[in-house]
Protein backbone atom coordinates (compact mmCIF):
# COMPACT_ATOMS: atom_id res chain seq x y z
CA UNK A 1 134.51 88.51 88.76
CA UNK A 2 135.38 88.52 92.31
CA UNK A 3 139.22 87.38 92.17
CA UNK A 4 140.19 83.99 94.01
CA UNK A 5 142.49 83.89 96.61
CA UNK A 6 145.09 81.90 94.30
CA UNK A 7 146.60 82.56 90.90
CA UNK A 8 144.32 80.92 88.87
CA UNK A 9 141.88 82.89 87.09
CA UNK A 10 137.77 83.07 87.92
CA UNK A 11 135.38 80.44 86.27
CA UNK A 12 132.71 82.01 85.11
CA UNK A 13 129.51 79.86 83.73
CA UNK A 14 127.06 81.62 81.53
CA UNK A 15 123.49 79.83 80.80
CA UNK A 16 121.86 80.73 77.75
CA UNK A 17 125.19 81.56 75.77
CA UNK A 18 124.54 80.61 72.43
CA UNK A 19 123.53 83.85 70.93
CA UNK A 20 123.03 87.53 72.15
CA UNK A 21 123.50 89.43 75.21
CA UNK A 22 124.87 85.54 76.75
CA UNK A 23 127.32 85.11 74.15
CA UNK A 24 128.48 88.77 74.33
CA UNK A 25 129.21 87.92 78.11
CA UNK A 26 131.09 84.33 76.99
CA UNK A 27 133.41 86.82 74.83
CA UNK A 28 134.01 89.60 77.35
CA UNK A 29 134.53 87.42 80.09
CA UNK A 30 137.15 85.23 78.04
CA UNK A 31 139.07 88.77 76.66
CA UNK A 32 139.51 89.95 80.53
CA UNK A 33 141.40 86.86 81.66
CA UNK A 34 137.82 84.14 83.09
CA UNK A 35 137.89 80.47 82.33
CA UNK A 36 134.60 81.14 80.44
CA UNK A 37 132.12 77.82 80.76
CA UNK A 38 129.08 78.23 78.32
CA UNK A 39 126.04 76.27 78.35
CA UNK A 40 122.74 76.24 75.93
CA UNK A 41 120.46 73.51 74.33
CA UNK A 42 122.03 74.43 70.86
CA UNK A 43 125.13 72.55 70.16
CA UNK A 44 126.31 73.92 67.11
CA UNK A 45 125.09 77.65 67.67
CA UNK A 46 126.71 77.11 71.71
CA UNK A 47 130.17 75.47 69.64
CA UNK A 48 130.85 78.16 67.90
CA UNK A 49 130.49 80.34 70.75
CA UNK A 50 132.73 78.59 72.52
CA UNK A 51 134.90 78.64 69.63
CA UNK A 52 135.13 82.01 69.05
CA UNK A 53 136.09 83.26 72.51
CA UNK A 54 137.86 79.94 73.85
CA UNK A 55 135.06 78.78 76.41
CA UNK A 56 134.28 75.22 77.20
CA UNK A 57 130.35 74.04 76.15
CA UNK A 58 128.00 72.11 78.13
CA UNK A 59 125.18 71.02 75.71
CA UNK A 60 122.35 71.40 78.98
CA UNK A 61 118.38 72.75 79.36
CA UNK A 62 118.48 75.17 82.80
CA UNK A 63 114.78 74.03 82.91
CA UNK A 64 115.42 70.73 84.23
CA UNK A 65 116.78 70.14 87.52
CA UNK A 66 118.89 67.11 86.29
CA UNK A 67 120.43 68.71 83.51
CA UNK A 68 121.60 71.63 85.93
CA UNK A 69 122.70 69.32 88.63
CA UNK A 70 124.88 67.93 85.99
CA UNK A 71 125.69 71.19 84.03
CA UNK A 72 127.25 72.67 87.77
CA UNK A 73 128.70 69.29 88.68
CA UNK A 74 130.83 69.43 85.78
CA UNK A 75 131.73 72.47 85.51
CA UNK A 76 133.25 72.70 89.07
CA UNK A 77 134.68 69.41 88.41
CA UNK A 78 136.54 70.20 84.78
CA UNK A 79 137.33 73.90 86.00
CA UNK A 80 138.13 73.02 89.83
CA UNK A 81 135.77 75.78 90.93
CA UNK A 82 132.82 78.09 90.18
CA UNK A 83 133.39 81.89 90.94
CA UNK A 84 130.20 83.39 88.86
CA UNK A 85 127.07 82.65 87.59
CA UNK A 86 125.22 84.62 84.86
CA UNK A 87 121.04 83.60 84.59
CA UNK A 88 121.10 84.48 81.03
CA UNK A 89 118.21 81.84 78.89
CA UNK A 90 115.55 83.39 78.59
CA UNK A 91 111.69 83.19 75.71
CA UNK A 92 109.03 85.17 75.59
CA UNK A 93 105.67 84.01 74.30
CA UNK A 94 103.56 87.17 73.40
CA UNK A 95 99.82 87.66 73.83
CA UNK A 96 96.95 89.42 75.69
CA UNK A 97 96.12 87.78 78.88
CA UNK A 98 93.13 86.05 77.67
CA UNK A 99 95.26 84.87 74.28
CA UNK A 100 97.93 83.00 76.26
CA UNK A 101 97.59 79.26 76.36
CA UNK A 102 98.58 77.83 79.47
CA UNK A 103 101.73 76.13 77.25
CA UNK A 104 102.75 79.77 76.68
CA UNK A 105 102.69 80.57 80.48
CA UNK A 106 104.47 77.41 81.73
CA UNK A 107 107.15 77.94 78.97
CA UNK A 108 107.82 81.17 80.05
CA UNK A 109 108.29 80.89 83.65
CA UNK A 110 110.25 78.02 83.52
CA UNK A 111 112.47 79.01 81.22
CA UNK A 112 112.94 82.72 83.16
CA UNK A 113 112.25 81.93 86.71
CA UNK A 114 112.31 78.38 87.53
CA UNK A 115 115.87 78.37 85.60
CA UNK A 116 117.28 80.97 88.15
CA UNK A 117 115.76 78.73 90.89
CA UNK A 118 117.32 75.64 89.45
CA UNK A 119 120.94 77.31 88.80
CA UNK A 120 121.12 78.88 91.71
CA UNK A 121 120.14 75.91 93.84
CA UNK A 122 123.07 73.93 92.12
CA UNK A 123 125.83 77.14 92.22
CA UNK A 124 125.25 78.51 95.30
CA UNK A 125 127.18 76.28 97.58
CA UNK A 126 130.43 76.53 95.41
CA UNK A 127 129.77 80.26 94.61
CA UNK A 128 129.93 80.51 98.58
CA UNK A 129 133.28 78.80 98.82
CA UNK A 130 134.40 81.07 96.37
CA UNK A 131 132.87 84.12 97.36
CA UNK A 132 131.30 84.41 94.07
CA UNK A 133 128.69 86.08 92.39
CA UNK A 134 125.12 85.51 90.48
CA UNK A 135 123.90 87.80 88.04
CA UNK A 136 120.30 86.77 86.63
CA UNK A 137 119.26 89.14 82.95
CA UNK A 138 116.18 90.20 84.08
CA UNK A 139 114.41 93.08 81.34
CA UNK A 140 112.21 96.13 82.02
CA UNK A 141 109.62 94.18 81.50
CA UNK A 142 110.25 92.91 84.80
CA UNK A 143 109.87 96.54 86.33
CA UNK A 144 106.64 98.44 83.74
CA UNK A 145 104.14 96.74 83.05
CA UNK A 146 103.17 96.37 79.29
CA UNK A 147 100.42 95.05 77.20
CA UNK A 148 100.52 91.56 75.29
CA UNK A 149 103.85 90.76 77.30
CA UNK A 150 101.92 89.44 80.63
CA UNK A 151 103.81 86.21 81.34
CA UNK A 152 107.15 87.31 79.90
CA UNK A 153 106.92 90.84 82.38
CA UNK A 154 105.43 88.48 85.50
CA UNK A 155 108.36 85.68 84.94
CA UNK A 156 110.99 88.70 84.45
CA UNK A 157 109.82 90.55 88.05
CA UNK A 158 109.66 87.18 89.77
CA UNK A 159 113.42 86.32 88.66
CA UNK A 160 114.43 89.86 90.19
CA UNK A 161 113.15 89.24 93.15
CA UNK A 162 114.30 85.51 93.87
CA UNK A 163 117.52 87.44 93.31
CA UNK A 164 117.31 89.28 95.37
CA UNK A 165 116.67 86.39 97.87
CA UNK A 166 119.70 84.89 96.95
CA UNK A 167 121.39 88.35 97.92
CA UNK A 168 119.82 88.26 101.41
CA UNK A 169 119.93 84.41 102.19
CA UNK A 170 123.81 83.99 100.81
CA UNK A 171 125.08 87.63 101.76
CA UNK A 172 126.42 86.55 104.92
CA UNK A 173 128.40 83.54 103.31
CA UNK A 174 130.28 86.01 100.80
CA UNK A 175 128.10 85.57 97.76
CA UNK A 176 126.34 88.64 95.92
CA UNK A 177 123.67 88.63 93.84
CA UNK A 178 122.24 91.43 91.54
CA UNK A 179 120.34 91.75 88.50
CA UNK A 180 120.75 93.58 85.18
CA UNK A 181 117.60 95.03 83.53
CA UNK A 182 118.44 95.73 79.67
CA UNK A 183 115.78 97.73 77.61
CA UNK A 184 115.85 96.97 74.07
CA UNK A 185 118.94 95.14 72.78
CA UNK A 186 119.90 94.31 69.47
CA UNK A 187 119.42 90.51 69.72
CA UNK A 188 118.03 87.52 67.54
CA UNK A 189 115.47 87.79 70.17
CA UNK A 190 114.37 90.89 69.70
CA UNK A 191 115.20 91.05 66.02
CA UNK A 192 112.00 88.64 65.52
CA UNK A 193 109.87 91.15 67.82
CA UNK A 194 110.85 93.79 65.13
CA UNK A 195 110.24 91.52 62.11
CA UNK A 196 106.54 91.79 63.52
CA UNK A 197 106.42 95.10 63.88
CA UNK A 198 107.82 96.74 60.61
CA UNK A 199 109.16 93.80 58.53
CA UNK A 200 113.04 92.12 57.56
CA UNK A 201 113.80 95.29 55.23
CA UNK A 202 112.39 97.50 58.00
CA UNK A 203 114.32 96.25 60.78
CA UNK A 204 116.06 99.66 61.61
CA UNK A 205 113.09 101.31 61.17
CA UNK A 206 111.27 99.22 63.38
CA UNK A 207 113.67 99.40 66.24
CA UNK A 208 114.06 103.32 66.18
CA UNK A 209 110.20 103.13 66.23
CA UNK A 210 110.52 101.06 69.92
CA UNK A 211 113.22 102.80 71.27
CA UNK A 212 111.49 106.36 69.88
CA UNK A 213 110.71 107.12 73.71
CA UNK A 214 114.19 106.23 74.90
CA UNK A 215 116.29 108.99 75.67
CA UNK A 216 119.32 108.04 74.08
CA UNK A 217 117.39 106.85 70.94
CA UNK A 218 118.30 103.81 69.84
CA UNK A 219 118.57 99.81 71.24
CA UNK A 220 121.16 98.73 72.96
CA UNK A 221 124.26 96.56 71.68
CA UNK A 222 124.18 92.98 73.66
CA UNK A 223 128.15 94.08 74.37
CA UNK A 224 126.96 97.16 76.26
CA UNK A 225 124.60 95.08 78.44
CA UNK A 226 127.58 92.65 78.87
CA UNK A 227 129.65 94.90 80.31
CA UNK A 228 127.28 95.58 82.98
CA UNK A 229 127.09 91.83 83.94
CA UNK A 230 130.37 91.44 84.08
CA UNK A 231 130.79 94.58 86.13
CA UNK A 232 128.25 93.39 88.53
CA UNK A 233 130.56 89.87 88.81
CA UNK A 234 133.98 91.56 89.46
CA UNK A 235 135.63 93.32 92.46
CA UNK A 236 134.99 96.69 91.43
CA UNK A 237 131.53 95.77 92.60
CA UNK A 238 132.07 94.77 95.83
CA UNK A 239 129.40 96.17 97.49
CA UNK A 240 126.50 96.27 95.25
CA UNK A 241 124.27 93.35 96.42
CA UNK A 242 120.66 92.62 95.75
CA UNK A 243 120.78 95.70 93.50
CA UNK A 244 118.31 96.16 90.12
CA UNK A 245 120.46 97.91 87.61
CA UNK A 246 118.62 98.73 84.72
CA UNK A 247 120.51 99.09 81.48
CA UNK A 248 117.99 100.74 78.99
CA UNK A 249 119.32 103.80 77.79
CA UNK A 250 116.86 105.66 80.80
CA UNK A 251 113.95 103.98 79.05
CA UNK A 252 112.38 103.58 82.69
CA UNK A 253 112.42 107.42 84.18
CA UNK A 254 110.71 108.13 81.54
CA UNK A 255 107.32 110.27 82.73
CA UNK A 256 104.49 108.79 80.76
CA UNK A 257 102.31 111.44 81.03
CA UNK A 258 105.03 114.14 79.60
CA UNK A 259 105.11 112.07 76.63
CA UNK A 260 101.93 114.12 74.66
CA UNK A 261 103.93 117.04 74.87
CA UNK A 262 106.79 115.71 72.83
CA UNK A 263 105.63 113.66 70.61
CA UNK A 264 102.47 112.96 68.04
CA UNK A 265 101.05 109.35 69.48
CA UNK A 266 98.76 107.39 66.13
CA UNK A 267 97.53 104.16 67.40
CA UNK A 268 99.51 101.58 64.91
């Protein structure tokens, strides 16, 4: 996190922290020195979060302007300041364009887009004060497009790029904004995505069957993905603004039409 000018150490607020690649963030923020402040809309998954790492929870829904308002209000107000915000809650509702109902759609983008909107709207003017920084989880989805994952890819690329707004609009005033595109990660998230595709005592199997194509061949751990958020929030990043880092084990330079040549392709 970008240091403030006095002794006290950063506040850092992470949204969508009860489980995954959020709480992974909650724990490495906390171990290098942050007054961690963790928010979800489950209180006992979100408590022992906090627990475990030493953050302070805020029981809120990003999707609702009032709960945010709140949420930022009082984290500023228990912590004295707000140095970095991490866009971490996130669902994805699966389905062919024609199978998603339009439940499915508004779920999605508010919960991945209109979330950013909302925290950002409510952190920017103290992230400004402290020359902070915003980091939104965006996914690969956001940046290939992919069958049966039409709202969850269109609410992913939507969140980069309001990012990258906030990069432009609140550059000047000190604040940088980037965000992180993970691949695959070992998450409860993505665990249930595998449970569809090969099964609970196939859940191994079924992730080295999605990540077959990535070059380092194999998901990665929510801790790995951390460390890029974090790095993106701290002064070794200084300069890296409006940036789309994706974190996917080079999942994305992949050449799709190389891929008959190394490997046999069934339908499933």
């Amino acid at each position: 996190m970008n240091q403030p000018s006095g002794p006290r150490p950063p506040v850092l607020l992470v949204a969508g922290a009860s489980s995954g690649i959020g709480a992974a963030v909650a724990a490495r923020g906390a171990r290098d020195g942050a007054r961690v402040a963790v928010c979800a809309r489950r209180a006992d998954a979100l408590g022992e979060v906090a627990d475990a790492c030493g953050a302070t929870p805020y029981v809120a829904d990003v999707t609702v302007r009032g709960d945010v308002d709140d949420l930022v209000a009082a984290v500023v107000r228990d912590h004295g300041r707000l140095d970095g915000v991490v866009a971490n809650a996130g669902t994805i509702r699966p389905g062919g364009l024609l199978d998603l109902s339009d439940e499915d759609w508004d779920v999605t983008l508010r919960t991945n887009l209109t979330a950013v909107f909302l925290l950002a709207r409510a952190a920017l003017p103290h992230l400004a004060a402290a020359r902070g920084a915003f980091v939104t989880v965006g996914s690969v989805a956001g940046l290939r497009a992919a069958t049966g994952a039409g709202a969850y890819a269109a609410s992913k690329a939507g969140a980069a790029m309001l990012t990258s707004v906030i990069a432009t609009e609140f550059g000047p005033r000190g604040v940088r904004a980037n965000t992180v595109c993970p691949g695959w990660t070992r998450t409860e998230m993505a665990d249930e995505e595998m449970r569809e595709l090969g099964g609970e005592a196939r859940l191994d199997a079924a992730y080295a069957r999605a990540t077959a194509l990535v070059p380092q061949r194999r998901a990665a751990l929510a801790e790995e993905v951390a460390d890029a958020v974090l790095w993106l929030l701290g002064p070794r990043s200084s300069y890296v603004n409006g940036a789309t880092l994706a974190v996917d084990g080079g999942l994305t330079m992949v050449d799709a039409g190389r891929v008959p040549f190394d490997f046999t392709l069934a339908p499933r």
